[in-house]
PDB file of N, CA and C in Angstrom:
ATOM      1  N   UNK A   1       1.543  22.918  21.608  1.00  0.00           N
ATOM      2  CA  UNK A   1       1.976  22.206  20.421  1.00  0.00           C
ATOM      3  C   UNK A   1       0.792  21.437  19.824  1.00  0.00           C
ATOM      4  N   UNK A   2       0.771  21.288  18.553  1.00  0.00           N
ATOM      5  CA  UNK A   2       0.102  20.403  17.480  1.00  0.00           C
ATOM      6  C   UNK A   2       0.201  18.980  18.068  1.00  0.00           C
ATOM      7  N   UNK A   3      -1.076  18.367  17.643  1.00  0.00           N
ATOM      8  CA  UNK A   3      -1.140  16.908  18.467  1.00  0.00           C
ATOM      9  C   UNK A   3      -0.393  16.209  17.201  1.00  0.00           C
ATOM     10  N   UNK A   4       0.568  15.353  17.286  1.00  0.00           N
ATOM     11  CA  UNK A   4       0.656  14.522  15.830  1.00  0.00           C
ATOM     12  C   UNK A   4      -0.218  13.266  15.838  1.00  0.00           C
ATOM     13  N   UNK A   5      -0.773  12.767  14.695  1.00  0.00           N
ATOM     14  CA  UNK A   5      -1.586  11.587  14.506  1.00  0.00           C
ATOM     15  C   UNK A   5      -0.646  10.878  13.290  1.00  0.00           C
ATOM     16  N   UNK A   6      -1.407   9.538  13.494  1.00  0.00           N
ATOM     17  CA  UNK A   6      -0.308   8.299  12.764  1.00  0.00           C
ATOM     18  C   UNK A   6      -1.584   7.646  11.869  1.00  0.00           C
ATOM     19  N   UNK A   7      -0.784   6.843  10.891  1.00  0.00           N
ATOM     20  CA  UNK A   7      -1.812   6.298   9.840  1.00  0.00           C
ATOM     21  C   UNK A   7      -1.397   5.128   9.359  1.00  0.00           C
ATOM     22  N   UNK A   8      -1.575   3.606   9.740  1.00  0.00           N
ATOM     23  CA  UNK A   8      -1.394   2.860   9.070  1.00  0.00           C
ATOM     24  C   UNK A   8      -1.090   2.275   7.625  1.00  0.00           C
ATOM     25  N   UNK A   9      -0.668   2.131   6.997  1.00  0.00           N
ATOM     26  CA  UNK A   9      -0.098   2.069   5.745  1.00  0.00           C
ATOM     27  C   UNK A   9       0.529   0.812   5.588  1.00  0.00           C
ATOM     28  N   UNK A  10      -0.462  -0.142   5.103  1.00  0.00           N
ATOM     29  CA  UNK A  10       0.285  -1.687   4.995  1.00  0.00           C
ATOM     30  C   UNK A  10       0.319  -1.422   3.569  1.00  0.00           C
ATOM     31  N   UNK A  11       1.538  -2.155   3.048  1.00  0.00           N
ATOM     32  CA  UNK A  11       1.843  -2.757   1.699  1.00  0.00           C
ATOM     33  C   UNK A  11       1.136  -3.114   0.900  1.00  0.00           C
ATOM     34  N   UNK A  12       0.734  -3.450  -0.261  1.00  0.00           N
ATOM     35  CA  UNK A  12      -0.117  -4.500  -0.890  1.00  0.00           C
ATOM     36  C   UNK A  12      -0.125  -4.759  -2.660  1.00  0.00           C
ATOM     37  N   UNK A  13      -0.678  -5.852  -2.866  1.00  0.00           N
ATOM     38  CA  UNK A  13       0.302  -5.964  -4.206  1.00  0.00           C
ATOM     39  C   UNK A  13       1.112  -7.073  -4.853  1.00  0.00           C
ATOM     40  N   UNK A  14       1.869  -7.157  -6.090  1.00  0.00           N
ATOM     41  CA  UNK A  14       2.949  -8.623  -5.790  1.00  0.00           C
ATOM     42  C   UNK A  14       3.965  -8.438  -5.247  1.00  0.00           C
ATOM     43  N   UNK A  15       4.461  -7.121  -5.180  1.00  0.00           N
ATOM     44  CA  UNK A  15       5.398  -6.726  -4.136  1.00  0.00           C
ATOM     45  C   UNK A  15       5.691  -5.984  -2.529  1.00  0.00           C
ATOM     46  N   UNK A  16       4.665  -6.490  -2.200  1.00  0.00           N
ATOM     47  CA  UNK A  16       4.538  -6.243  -0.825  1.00  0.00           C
ATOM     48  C   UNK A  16       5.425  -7.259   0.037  1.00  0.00           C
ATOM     49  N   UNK A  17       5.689  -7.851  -0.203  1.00  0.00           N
ATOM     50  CA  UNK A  17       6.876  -8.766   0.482  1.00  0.00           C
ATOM     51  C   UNK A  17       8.286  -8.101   0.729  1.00  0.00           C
ATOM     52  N   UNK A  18       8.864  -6.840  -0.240  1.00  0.00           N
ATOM     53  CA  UNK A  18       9.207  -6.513  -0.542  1.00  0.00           C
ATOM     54  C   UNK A  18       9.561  -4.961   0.179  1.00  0.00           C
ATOM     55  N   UNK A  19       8.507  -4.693   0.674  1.00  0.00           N
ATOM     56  CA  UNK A  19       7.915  -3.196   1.246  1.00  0.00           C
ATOM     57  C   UNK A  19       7.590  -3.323   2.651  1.00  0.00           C
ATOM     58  N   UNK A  20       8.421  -3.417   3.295  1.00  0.00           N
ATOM     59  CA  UNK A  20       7.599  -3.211   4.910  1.00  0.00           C
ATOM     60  C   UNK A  20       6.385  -2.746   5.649  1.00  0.00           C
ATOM     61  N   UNK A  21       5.321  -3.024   6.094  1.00  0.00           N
ATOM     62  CA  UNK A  21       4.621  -2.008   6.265  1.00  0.00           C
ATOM     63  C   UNK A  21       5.018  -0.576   7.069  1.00  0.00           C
ATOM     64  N   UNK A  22       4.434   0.180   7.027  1.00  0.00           N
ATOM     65  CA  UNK A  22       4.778   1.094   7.791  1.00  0.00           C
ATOM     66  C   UNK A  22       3.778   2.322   8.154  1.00  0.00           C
ATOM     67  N   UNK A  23       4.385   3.160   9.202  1.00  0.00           N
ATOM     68  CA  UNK A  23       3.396   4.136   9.535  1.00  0.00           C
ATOM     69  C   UNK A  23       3.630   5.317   9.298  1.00  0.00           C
ATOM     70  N   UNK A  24       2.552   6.131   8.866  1.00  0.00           N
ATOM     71  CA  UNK A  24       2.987   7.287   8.417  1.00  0.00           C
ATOM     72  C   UNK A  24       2.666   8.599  10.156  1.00  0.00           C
ATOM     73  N   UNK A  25       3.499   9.047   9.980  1.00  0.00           N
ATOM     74  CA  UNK A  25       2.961  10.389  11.273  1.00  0.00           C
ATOM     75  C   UNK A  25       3.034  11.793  10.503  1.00  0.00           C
ATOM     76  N   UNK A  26       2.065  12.266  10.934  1.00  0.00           N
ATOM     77  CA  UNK A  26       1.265  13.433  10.281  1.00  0.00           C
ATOM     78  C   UNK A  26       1.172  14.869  11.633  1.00  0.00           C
ATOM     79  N   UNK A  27       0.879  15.974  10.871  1.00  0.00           N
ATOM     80  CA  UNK A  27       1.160  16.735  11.713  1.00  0.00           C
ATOM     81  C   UNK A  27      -0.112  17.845  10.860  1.00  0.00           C
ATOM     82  N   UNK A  28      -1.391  18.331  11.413  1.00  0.00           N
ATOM     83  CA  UNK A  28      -1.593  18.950  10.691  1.00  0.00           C
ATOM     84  C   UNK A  28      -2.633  18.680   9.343  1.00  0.00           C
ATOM     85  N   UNK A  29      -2.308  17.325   9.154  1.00  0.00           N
ATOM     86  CA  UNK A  29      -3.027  16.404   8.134  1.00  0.00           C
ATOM     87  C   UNK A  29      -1.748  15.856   7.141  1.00  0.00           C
ATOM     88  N   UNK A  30      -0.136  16.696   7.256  1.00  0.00           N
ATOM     89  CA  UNK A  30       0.446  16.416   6.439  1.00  0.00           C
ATOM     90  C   UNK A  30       1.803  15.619   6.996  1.00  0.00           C
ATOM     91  N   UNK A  31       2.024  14.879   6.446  1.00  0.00           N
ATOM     92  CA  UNK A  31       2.927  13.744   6.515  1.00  0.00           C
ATOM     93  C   UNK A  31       4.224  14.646   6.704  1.00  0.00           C
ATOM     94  N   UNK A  32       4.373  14.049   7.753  1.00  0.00           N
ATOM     95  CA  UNK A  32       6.094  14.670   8.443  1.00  0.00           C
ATOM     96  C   UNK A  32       7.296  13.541   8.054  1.00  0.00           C
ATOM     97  N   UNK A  33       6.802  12.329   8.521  1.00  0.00           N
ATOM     98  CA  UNK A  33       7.731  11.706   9.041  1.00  0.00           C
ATOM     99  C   UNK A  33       7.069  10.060   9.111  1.00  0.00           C
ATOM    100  N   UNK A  34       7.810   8.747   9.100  1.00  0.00           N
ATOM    101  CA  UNK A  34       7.202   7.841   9.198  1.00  0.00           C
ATOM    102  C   UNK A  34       8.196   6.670  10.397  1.00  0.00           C
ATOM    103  N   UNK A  35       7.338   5.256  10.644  1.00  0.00           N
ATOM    104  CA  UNK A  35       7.812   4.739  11.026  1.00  0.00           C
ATOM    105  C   UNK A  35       7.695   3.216  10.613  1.00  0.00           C
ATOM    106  N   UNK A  36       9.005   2.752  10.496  1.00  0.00           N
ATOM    107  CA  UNK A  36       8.924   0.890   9.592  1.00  0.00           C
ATOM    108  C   UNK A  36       9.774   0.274  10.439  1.00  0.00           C
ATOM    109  N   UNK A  37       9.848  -1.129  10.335  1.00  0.00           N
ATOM    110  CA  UNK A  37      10.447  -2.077  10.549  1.00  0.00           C
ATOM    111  C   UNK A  37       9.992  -3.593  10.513  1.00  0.00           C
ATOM    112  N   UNK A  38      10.465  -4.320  11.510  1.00  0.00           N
ATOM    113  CA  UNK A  38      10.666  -5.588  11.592  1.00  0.00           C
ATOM    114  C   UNK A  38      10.076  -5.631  13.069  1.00  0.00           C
ATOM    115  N   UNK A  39       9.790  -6.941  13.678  1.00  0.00           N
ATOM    116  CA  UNK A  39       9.443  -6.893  14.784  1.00  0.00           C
ATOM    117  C   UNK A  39      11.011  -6.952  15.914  1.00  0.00           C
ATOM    118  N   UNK A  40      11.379  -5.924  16.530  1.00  0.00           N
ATOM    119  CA  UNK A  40      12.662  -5.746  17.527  1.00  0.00           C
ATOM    120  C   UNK A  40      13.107  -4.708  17.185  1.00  0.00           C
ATOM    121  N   UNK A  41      12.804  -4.543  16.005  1.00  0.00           N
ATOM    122  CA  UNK A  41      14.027  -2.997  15.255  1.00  0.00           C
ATOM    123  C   UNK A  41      13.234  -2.578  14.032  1.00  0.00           C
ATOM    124  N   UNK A  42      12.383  -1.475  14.996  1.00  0.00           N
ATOM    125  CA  UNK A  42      11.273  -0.472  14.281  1.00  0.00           C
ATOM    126  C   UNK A  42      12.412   1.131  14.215  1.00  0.00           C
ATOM    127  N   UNK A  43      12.119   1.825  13.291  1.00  0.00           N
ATOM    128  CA  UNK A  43      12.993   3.161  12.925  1.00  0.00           C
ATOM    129  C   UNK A  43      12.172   4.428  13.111  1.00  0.00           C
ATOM    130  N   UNK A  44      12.597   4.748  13.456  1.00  0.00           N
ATOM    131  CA  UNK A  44      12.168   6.463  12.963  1.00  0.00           C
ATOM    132  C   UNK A  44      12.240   7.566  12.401  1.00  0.00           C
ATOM    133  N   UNK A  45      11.646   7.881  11.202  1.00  0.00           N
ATOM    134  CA  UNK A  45      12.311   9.165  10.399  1.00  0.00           C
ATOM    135  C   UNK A  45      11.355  10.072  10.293  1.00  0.00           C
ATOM    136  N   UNK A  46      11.893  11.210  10.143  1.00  0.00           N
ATOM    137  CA  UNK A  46      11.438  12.549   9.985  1.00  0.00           C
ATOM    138  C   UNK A  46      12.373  13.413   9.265  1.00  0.00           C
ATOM    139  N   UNK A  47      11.332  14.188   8.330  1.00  0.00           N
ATOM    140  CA  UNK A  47      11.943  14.922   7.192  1.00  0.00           C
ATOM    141  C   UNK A  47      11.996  16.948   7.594  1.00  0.00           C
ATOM    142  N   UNK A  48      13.190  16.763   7.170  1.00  0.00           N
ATOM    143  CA  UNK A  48      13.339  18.219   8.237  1.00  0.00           C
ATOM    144  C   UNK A  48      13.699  19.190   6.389  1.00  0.00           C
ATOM    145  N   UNK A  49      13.244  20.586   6.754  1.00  0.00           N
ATOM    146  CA  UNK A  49      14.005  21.694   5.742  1.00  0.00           C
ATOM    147  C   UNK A  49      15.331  21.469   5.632  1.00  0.00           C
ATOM    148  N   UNK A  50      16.031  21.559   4.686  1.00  0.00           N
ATOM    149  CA  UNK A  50      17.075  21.860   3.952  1.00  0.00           C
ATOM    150  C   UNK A  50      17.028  23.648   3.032  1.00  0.00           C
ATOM    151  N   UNK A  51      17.674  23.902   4.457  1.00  0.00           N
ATOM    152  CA  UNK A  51      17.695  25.827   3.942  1.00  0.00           C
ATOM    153  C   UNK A  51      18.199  26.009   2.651  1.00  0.00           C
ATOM    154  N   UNK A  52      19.600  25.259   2.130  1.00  0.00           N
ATOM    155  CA  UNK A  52      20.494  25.287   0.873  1.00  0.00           C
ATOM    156  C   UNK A  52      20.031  23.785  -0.201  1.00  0.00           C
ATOM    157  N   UNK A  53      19.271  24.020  -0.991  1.00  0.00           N
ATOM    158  CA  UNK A  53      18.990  22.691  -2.074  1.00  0.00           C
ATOM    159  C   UNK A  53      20.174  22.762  -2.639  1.00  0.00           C
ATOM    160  N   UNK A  54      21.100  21.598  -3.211  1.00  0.00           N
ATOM    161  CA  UNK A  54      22.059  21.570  -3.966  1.00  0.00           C
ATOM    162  C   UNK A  54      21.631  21.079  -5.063  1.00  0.00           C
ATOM    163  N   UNK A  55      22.685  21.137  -6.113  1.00  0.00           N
ATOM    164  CA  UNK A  55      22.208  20.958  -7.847  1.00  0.00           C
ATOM    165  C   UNK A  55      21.965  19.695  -7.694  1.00  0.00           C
ATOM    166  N   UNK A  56      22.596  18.645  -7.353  1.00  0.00           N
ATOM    167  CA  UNK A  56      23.185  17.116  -7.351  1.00  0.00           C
ATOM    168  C   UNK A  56      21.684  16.815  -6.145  1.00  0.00           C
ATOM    169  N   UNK A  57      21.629  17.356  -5.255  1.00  0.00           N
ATOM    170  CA  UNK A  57      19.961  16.869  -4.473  1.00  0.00           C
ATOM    171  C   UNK A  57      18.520  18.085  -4.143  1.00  0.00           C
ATOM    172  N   UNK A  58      18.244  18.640  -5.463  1.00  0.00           N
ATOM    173  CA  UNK A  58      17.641  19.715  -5.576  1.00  0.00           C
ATOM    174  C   UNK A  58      16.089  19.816  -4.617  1.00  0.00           C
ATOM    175  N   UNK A  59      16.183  18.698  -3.437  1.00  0.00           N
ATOM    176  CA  UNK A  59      15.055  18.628  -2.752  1.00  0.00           C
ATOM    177  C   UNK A  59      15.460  19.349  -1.656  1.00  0.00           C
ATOM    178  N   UNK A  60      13.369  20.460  -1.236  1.00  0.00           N
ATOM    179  CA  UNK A  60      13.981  20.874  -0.424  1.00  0.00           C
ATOM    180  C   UNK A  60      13.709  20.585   1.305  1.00  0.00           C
ATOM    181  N   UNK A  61      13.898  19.114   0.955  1.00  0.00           N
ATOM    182  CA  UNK A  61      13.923  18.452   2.883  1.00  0.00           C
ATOM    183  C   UNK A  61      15.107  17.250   2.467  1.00  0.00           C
ATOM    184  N   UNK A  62      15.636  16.832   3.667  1.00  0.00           N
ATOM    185  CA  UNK A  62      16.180  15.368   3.852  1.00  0.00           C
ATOM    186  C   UNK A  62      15.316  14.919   4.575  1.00  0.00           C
ATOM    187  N   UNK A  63      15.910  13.238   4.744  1.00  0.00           N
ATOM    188  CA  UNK A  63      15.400  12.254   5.910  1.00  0.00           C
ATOM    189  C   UNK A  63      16.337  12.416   7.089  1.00  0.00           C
ATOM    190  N   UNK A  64      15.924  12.218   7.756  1.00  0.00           N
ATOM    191  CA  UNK A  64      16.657  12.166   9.290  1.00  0.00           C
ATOM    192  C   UNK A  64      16.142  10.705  10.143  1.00  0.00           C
ATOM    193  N   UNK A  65      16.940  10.241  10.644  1.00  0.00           N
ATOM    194  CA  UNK A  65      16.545   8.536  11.161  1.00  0.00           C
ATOM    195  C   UNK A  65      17.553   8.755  12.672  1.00  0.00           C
ATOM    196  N   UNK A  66      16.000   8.861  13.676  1.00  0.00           N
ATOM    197  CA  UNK A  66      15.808   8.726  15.110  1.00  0.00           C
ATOM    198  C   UNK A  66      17.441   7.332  15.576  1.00  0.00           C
ATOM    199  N   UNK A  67      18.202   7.965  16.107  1.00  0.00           N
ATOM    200  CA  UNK A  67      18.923   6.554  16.255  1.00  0.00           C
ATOM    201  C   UNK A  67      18.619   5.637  16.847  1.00  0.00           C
ATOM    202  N   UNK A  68      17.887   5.542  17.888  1.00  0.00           N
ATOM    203  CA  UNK A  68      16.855   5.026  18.646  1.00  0.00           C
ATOM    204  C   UNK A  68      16.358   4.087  18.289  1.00  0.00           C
ATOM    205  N   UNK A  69      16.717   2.957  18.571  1.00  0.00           N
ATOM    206  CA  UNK A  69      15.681   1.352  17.445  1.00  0.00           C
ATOM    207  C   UNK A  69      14.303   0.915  18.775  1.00  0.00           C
ATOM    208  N   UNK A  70      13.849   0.533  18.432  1.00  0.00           N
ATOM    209  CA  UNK A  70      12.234   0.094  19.579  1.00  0.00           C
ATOM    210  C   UNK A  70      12.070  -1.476  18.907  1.00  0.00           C
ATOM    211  N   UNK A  71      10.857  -1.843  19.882  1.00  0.00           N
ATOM    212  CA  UNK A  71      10.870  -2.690  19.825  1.00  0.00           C
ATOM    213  C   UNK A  71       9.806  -3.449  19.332  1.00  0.00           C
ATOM    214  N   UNK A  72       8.736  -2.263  19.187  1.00  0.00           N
ATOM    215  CA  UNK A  72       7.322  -2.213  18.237  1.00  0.00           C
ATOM    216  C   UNK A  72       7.070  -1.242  18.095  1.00  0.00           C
ATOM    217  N   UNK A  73       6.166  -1.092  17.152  1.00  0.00           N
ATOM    218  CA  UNK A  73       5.282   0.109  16.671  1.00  0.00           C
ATOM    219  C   UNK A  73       5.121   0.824  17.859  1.00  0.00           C
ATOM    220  N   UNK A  74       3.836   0.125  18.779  1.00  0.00           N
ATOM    221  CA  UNK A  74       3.052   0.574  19.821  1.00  0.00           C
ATOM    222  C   UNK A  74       4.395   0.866  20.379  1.00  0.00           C
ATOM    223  N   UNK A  75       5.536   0.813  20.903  1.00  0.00           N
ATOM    224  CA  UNK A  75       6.657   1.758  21.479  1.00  0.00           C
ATOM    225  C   UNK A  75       7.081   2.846  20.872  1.00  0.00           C
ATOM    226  N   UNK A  76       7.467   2.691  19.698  1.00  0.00           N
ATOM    227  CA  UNK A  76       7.566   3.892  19.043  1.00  0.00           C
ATOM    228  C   UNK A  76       6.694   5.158  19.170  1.00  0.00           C
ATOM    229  N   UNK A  77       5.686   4.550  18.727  1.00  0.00           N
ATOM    230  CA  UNK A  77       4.620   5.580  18.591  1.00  0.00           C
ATOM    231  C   UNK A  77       4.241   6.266  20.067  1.00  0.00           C
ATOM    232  N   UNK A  78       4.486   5.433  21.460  1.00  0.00           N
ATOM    233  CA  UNK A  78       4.704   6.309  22.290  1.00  0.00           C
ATOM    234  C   UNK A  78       5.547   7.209  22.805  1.00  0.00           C
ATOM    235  N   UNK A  79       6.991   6.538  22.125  1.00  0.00           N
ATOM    236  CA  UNK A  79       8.115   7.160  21.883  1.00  0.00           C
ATOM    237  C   UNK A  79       7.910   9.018  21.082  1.00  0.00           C
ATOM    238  N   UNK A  80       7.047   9.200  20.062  1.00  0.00           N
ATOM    239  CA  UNK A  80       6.770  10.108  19.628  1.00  0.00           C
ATOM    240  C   UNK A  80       6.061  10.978  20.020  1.00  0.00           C
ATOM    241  N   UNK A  81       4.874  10.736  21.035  1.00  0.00           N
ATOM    242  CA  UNK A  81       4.127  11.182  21.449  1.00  0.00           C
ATOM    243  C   UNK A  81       4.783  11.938  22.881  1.00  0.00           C
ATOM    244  N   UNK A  82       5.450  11.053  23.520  1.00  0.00           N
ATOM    245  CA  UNK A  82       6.516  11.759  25.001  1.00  0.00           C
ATOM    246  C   UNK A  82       6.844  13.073  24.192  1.00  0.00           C
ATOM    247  N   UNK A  83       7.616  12.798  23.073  1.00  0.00           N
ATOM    248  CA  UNK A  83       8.529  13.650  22.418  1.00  0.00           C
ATOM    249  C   UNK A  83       7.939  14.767  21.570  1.00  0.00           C
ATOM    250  N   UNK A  84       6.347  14.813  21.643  1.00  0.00           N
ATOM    251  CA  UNK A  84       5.957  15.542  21.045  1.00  0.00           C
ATOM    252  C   UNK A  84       6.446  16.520  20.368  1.00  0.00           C
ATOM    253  N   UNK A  85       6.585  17.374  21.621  1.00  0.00           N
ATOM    254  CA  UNK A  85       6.881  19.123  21.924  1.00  0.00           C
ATOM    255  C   UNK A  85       8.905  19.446  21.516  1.00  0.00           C
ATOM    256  N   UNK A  86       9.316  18.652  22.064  1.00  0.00           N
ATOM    257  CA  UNK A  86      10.691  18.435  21.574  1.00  0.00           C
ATOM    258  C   UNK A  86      11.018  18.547  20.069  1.00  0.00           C
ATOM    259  N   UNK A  87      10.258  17.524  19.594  1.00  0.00           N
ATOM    260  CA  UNK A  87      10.205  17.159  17.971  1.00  0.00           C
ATOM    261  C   UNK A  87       9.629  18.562  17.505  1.00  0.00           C
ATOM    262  N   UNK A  88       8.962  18.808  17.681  1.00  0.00           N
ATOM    263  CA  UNK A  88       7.844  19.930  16.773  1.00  0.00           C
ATOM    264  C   UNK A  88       9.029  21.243  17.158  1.00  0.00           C
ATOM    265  N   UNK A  89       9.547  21.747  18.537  1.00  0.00           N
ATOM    266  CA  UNK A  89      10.353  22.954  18.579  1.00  0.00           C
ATOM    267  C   UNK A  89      11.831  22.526  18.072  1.00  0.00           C
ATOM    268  N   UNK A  90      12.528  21.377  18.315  1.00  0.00           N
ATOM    269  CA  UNK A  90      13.830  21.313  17.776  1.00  0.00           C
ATOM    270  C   UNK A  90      14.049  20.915  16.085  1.00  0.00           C
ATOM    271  N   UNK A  91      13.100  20.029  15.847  1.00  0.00           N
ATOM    272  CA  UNK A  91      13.155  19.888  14.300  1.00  0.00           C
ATOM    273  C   UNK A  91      12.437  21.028  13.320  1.00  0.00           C
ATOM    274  N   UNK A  92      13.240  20.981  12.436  1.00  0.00           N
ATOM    275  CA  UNK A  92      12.577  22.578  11.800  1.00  0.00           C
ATOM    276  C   UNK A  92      11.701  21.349  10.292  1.00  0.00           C
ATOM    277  N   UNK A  93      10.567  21.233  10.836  1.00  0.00           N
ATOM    278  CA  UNK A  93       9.819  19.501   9.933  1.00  0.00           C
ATOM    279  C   UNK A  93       9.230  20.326   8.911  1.00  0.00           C
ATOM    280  N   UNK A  94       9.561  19.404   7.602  1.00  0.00           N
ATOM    281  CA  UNK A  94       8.938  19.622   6.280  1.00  0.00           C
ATOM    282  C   UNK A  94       7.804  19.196   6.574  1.00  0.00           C
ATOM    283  N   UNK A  95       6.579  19.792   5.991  1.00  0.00           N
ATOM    284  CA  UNK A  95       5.296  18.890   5.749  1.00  0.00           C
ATOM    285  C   UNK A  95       4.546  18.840   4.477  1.00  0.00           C
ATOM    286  N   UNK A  96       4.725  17.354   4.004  1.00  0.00           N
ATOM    287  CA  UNK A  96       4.434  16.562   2.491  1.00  0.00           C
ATOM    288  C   UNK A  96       2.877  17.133   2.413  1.00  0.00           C
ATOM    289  N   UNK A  97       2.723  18.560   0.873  1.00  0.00           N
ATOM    290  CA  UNK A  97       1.512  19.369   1.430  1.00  0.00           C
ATOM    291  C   UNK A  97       0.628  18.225   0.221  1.00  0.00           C
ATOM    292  N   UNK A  98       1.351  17.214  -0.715  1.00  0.00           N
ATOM    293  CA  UNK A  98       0.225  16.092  -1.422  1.00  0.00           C
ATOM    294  C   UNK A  98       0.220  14.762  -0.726  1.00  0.00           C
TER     295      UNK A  98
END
C-alpha cells in the first residue's frame, strides 16, 4: 500500500476564529481526506466515489466521518496510519486531482 502523508493547514485571516485548523491527508500528493477539531474531539473524514451522481448532488464523491472521536491530532494521525492498508483496500477514496 501507498504511504499516506498529512499537511498542516492552519486558518488565517479575519475569519479564522471561525475555521478550525485542520489537517489535510493526502495520498499520492492528492488530498483524500482531512482531519479537524477541538482539543478532546478531533474527526475524521474521508471522501469516497459516489458510483451514481444525482441531479440534486451532482458531485462525484461524498464525505464520510470516521465515528471514532480522538483525543488529538497526534492520535488521530496514528489512528490513520495503523489503518493504513484497511482504509486504502476498503474505502473506494476520491482523490482531489487540484
Amino acid at each position: 500500500m501507498k504511504k499516506l502523508t498529512f499537511k498542516k493547514d492552519n486558518e488565517t485571516g479575519p475569519y479564522a476564529a471561525f475555521h478550525p485548523d485542520h489537517t489535510v491527508i493526502k495520498l499520492n500528493g492528492f488530498e483524500i481526506g482531512y482531519m479537524t477539531g477541538t482539543p478532546g474531539k478531533w474527526y475524521i473524514r474521508f471522501a469516497i466515489i459516489v458510483k451514481w451522481p444525482r441531479k440534486k448532488d451532482p458531485a462525484p464523491f461524498k464525505w464520510i466521518r470516521i465515528k471514532k472521536k480522538f483525543e488529538s491530532e497526534t492520535i488521530a494521525r496514528a489512528w490513520v496510519k495503523d489503518y493504513n492498508d484497511k482504509i486504502q483496500t476498503d474505502l473506494n477514496l476520491y482523490q482531489f486531482k487540484e
